[in-house]
Protein backbone atom coordinates (compact mmCIF):
# COMPACT_ATOMS: atom_id res chain seq x y z
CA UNK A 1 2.47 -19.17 -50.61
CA UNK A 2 -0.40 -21.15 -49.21
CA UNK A 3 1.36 -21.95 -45.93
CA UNK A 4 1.96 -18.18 -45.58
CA UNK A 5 -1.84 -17.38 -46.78
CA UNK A 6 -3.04 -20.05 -43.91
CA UNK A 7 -0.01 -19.20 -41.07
CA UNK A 8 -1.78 -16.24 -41.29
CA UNK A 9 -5.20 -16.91 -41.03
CA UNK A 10 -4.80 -18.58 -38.11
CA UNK A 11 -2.89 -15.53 -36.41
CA UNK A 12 -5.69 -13.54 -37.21
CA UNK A 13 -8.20 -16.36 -35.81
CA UNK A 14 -5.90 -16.67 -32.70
CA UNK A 15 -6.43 -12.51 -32.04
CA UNK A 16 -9.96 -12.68 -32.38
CA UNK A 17 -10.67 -15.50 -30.16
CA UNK A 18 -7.95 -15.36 -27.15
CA UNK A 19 -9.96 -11.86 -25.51
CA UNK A 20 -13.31 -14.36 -25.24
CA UNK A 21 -11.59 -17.48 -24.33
CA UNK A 22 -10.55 -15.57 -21.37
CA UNK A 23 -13.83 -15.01 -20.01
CA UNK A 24 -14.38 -19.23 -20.06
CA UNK A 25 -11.27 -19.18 -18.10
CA UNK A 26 -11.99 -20.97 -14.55
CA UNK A 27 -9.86 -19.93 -11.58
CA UNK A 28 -6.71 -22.28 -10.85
CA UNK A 29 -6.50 -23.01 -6.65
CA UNK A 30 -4.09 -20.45 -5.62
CA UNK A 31 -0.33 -21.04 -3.96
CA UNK A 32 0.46 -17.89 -3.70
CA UNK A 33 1.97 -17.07 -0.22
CA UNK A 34 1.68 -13.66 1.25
CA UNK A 35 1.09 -11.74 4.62
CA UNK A 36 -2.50 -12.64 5.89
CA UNK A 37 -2.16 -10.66 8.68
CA UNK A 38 -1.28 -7.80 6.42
CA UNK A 39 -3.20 -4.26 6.90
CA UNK A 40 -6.41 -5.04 4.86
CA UNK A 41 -8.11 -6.13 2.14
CA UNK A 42 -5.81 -6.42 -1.25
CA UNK A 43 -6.28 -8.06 -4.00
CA UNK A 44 -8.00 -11.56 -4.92
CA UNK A 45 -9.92 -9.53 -6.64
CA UNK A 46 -13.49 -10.01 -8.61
CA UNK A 47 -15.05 -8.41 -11.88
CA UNK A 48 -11.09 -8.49 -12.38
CA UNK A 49 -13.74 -7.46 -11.93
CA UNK A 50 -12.82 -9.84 -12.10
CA UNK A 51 -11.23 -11.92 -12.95
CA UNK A 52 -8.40 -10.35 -11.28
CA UNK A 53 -7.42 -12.52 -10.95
CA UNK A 54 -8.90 -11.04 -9.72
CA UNK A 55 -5.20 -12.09 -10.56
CA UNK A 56 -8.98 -10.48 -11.45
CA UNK A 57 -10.41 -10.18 -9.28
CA UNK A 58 -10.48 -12.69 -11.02
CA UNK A 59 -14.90 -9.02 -12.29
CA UNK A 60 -14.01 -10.23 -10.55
CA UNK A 61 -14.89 -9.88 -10.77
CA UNK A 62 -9.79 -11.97 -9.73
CA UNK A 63 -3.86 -15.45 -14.74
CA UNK A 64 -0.45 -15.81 -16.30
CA UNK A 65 2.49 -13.07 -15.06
CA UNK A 66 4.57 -12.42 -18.24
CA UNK A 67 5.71 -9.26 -17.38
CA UNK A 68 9.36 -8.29 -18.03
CA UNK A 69 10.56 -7.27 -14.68
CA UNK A 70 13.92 -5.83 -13.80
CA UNK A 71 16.02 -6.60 -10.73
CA UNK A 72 14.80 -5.74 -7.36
CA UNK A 73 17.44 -4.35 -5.45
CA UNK A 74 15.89 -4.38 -2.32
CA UNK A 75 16.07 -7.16 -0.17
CA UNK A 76 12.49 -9.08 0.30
CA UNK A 77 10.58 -8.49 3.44
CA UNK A 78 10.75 -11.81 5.35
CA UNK A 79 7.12 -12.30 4.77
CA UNK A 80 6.70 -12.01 1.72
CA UNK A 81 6.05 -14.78 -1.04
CA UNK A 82 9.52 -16.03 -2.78
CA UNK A 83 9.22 -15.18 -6.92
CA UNK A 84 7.70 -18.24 -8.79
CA UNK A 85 8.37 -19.18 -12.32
CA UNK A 86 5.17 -17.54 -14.76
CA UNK A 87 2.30 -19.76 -14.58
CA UNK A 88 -0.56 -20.01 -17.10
CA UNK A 89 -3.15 -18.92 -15.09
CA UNK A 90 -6.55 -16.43 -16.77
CA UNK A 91 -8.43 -13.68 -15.22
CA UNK A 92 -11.81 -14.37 -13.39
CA UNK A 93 -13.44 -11.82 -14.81
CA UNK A 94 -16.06 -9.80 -11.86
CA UNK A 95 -19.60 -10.57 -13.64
CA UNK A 96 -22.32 -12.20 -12.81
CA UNK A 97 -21.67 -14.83 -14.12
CA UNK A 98 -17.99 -15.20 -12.78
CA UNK A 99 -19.15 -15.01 -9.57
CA UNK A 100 -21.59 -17.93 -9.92
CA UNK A 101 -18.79 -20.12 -11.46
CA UNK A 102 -16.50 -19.41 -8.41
CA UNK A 103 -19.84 -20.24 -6.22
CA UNK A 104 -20.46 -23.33 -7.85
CA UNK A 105 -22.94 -22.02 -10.03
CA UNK A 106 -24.75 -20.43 -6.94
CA UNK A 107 -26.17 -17.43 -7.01
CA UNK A 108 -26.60 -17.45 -3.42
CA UNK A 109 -23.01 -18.12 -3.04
CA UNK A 110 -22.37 -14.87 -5.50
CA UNK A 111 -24.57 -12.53 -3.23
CA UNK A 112 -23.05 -13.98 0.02
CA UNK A 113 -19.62 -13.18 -1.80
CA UNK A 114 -19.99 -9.58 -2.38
CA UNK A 115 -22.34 -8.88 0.90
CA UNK A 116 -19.17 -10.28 2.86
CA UNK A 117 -16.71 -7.67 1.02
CA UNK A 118 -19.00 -5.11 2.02
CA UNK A 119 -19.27 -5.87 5.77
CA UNK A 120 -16.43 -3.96 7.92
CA UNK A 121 -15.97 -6.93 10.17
CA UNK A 122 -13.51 -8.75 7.22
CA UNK A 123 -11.60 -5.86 7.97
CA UNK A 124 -7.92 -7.62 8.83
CA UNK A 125 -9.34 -10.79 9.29
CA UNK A 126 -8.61 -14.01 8.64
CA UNK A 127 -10.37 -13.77 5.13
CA UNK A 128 -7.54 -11.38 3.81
CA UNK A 129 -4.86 -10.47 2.79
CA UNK A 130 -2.78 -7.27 1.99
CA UNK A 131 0.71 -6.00 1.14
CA UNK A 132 2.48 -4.40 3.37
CA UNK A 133 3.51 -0.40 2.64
CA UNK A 134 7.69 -0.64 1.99
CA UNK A 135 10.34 1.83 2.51
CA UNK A 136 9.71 4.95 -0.41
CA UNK A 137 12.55 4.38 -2.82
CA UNK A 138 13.69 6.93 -5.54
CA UNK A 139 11.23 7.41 -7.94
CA UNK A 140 8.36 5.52 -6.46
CA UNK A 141 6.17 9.27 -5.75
CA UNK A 142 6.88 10.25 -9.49
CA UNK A 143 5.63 6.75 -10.74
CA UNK A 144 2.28 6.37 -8.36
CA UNK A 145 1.55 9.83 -9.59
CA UNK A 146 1.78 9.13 -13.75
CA UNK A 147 -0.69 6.36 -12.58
CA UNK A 148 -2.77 8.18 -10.96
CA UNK A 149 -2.60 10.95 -13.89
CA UNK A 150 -3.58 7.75 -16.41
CA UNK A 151 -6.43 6.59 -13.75
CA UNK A 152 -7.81 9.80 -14.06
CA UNK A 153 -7.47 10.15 -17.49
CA UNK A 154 -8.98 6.79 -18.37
CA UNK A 155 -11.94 7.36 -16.08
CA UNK A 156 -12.71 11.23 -17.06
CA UNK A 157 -14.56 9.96 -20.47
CA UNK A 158 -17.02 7.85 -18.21
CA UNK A 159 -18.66 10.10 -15.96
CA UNK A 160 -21.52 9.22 -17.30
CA UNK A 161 -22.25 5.91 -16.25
CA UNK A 162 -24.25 4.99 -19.54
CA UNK A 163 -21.25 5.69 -22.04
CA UNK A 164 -19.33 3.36 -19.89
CA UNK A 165 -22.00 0.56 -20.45
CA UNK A 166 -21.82 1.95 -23.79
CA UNK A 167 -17.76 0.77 -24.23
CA UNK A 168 -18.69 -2.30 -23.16
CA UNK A 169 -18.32 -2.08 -19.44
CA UNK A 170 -20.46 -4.28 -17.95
CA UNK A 171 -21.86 -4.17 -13.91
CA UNK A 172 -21.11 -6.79 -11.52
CA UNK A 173 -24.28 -7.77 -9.80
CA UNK A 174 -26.05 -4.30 -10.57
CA UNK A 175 -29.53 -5.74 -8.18
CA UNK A 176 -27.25 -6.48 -5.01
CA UNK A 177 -27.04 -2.92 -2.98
CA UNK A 178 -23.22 -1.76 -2.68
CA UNK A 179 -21.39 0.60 -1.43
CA UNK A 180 -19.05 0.37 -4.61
CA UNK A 181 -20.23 -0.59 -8.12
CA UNK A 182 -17.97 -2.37 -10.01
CA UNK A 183 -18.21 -1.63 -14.08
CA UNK A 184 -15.64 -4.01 -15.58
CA UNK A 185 -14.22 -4.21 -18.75
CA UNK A 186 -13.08 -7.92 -19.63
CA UNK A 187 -10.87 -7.09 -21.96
CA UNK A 188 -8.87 -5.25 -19.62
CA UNK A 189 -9.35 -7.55 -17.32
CA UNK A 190 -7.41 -10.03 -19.67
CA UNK A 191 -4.86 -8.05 -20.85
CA UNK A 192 -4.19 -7.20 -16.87
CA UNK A 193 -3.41 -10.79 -16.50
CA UNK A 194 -0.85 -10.33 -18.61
CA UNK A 195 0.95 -7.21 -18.14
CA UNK A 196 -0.15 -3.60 -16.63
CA UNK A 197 -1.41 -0.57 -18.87
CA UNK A 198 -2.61 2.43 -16.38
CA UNK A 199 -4.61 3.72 -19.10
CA UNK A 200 -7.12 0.29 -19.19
CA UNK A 201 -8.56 0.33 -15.71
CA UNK A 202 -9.87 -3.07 -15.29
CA UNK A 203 -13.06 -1.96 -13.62
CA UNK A 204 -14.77 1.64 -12.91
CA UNK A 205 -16.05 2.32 -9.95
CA UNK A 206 -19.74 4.10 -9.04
CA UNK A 207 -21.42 5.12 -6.21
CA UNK A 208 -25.53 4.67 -6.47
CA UNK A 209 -26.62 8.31 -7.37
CA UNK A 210 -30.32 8.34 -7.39
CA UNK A 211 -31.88 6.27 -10.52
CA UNK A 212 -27.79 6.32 -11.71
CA UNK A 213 -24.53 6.27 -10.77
CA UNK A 214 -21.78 8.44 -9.79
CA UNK A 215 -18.45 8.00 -11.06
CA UNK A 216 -15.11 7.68 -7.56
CA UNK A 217 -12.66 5.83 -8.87
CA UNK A 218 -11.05 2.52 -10.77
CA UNK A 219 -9.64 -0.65 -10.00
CA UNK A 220 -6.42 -1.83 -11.33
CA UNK A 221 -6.18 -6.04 -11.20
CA UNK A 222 -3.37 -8.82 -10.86
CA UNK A 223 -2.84 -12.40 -10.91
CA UNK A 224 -3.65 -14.76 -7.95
CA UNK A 225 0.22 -16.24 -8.48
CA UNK A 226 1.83 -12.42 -8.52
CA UNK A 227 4.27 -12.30 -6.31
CA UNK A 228 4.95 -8.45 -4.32
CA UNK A 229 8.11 -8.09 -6.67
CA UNK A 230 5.47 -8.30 -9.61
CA UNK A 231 2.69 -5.64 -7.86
CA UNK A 232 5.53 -3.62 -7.01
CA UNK A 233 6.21 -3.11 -10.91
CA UNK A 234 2.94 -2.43 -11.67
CA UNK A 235 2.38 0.39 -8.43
CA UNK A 236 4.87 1.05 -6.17
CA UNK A 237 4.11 -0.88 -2.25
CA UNK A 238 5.68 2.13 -0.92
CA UNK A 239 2.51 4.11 -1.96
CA UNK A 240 -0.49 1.71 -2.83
CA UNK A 241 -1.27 -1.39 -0.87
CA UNK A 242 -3.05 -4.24 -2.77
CA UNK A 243 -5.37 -6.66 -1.35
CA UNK A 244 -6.79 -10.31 -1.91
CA UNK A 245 -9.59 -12.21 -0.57
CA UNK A 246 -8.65 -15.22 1.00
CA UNK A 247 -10.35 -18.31 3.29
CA UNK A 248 -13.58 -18.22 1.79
CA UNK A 249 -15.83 -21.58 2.67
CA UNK A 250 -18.97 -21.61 0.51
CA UNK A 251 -21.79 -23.59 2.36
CA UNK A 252 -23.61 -26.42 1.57
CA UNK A 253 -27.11 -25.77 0.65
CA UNK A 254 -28.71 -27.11 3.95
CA UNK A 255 -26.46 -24.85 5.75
CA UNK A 256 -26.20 -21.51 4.21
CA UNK A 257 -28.09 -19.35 7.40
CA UNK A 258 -24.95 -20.33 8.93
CA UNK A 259 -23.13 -17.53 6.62
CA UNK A 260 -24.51 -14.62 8.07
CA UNK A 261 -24.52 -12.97 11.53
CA UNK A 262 -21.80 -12.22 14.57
CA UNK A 263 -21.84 -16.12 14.76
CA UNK A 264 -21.51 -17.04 10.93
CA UNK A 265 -19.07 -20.50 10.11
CA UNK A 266 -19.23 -19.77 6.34
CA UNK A 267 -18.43 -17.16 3.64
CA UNK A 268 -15.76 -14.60 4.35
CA UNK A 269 -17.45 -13.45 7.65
CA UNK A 270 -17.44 -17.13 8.83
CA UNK A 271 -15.41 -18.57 11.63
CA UNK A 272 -13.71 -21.68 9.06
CA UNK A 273 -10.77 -20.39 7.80
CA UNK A 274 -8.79 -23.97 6.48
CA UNK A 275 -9.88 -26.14 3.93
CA UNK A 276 -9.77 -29.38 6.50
CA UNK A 277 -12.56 -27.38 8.62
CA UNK A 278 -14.18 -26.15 5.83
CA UNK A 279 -14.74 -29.91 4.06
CA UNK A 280 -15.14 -31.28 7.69
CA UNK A 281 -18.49 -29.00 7.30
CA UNK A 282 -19.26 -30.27 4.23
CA UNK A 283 -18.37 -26.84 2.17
CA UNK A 284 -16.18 -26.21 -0.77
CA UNK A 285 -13.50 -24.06 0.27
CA UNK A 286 -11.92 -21.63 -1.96
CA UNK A 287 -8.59 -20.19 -1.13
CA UNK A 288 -8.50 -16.73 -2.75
CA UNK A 289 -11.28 -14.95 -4.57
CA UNK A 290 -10.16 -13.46 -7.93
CA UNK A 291 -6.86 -12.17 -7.93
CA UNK A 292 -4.99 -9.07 -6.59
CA UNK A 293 -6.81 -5.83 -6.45
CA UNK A 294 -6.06 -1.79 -5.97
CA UNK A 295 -8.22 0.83 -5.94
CA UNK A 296 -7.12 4.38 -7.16
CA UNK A 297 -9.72 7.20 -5.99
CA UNK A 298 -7.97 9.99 -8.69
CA UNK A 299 -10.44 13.03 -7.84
CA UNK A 300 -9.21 13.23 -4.67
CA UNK A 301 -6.60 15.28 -3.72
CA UNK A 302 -4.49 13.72 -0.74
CA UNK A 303 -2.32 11.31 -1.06
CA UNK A 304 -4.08 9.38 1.66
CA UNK A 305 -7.36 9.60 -0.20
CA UNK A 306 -6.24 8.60 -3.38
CA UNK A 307 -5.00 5.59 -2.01
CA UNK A 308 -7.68 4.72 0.68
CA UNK A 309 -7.05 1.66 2.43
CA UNK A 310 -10.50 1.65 4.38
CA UNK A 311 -12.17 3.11 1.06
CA UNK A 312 -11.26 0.46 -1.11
CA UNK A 313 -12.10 -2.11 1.91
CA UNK A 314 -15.47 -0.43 1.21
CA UNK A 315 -15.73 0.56 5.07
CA UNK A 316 -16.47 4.43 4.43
């Protein structure tokens, strides 16, 4: 009786805790392969957001893959990354104070991060990566739609930017000016590392609206170690295209005017792209930012705009 009484205990213990232990979670170096010269941005990924990883998307935003996944039928586009065996890997989720921990505890580093998403010149760059659209198959329209349906859904009840903060959304780096504000939800951001519920967004997104915010869209997170297969299961690549940032080489504090500009060597606008180039420099190079990333737009009513490539690239 008493090894029942404790055997439980601890199962309730383990329940409580697991959801914050995330957050303390640091970022594993990624060895994911995947098609750099892909469209655009995807999805490494930040307050997942944040930790999508990323996978959040790591919050950011940014983480294990224990998804049950059927069969692909399809045969694998040449360049894309071969299945790997689930690794242990948490969400880095997209606050503030995820983003200093990938910067090395910079907050410099954090603002250069997010200023660099913002600029249009990453645009199909060397500092990211993005799926590739694939052939429609049977049932692909019908399945982006019921997520789309669920985005919309889940996002409805927060149109009011202060009942998001509210249910414990939290902004990533509400002072730096954006385009896109991300509200993430770490929670979701955990439970994204894991497996993928349409109906826990791992971040809303806001447009500045006067002294508030406007409610556009959400963004749906995945590990840095997913393979297509995996983001596949979760939205179909015939429809959505997910995208990861990738190359990023933080500068050393003598050096960190050399991250912005047309003629920048740091930070994901930054001519060093490989980690002998970047350490040659003296910086701490970072393969992949948080993890995978999507953004669904699910006011719209196009296709096209639902899905915005350039949108979620935050180039409109």
């Amino acid at each position: 009786m008493r090894r029942r009484i404790l055997a439980l205990a601890c199962l309730m213990l383990c329940t409580l805790l697991l959801p914050l232990r995330a957050q303390e979670q640091k970022p594993q170096s990624d060895t994911t392969g995947g098609d750099v010269s892909g469209k655009e941005m995807p999805g490494k990924e930040m307050p997942g957001m944040s930790g999508s990883s990323a996978a959040v998307p790591s919050a950011s935003p940014d983480t294990p893959n224990t998804e049950v996944k059927t069969p692909d039928s399809t045969k694998p586009e040449a360049k894309e990354p071969e299945a790997k065996a689930p690794v242990m890997q948490m969400p880095m989720p997209m606050n503030d104070a995820g983003m200093r921990e990938m910067t090395g505890g910079n907050a410099d580093g954090a603002a250069h991060a997010m200023r660099s998403m913002e600029d249009r010149q990453m645009n199909m760059g060397p500092h990211m990566k993005m799926t590739t659209l694939r052939d429609l198959k049977p049932g692909d329209q019908e399945k982006a739609d019921e997520v789309v349906a669920a985005a919309r859904r889940a996002a409805e009840k927060y149109t009011d930017y202060k009942v998001a903060l509210a249910d414990g959304f939290k902004i990533f780096l509400p002072n730096l000016p954006q385009k896109q504000y991300h509200f993430t939800n770490y929670r979701y951001a955990f439970e994204a590392a894991i497996s993928f519920n349409p109906e826990h967004p791992t971040s809303l997104l806001y447009e500045k609206d006067g002294g508030g915010y406007k409610l556009i869209g959400v963004m749906y997170t995945a590990p840095k170690n997913a393979n297509w297969n995996d983001l596949d299961q979760r939205i179909p690549l015939s429809i959505a295209q997910w995208h990861a940032h990738i190359n990023m080489c933080l500068p050393p504090a003598e050096r960190r005017n050399e991250a912005w500009g047309p003629k920048a060597k740091f930070g994901l606008l930054g001519s060093i792209t490989t980690k002998d180039e970047c350490e040659t420099a003296g910086g701490k190079f970072m393969p992949q930012i948080f993890g995978w990333m999507v953004h669904v737009y699910p006011f719209e009513q196009k296709t096209e705009d639902i899905w915005s490539v350039g949108r979620q690239a935050h180039m409109d």
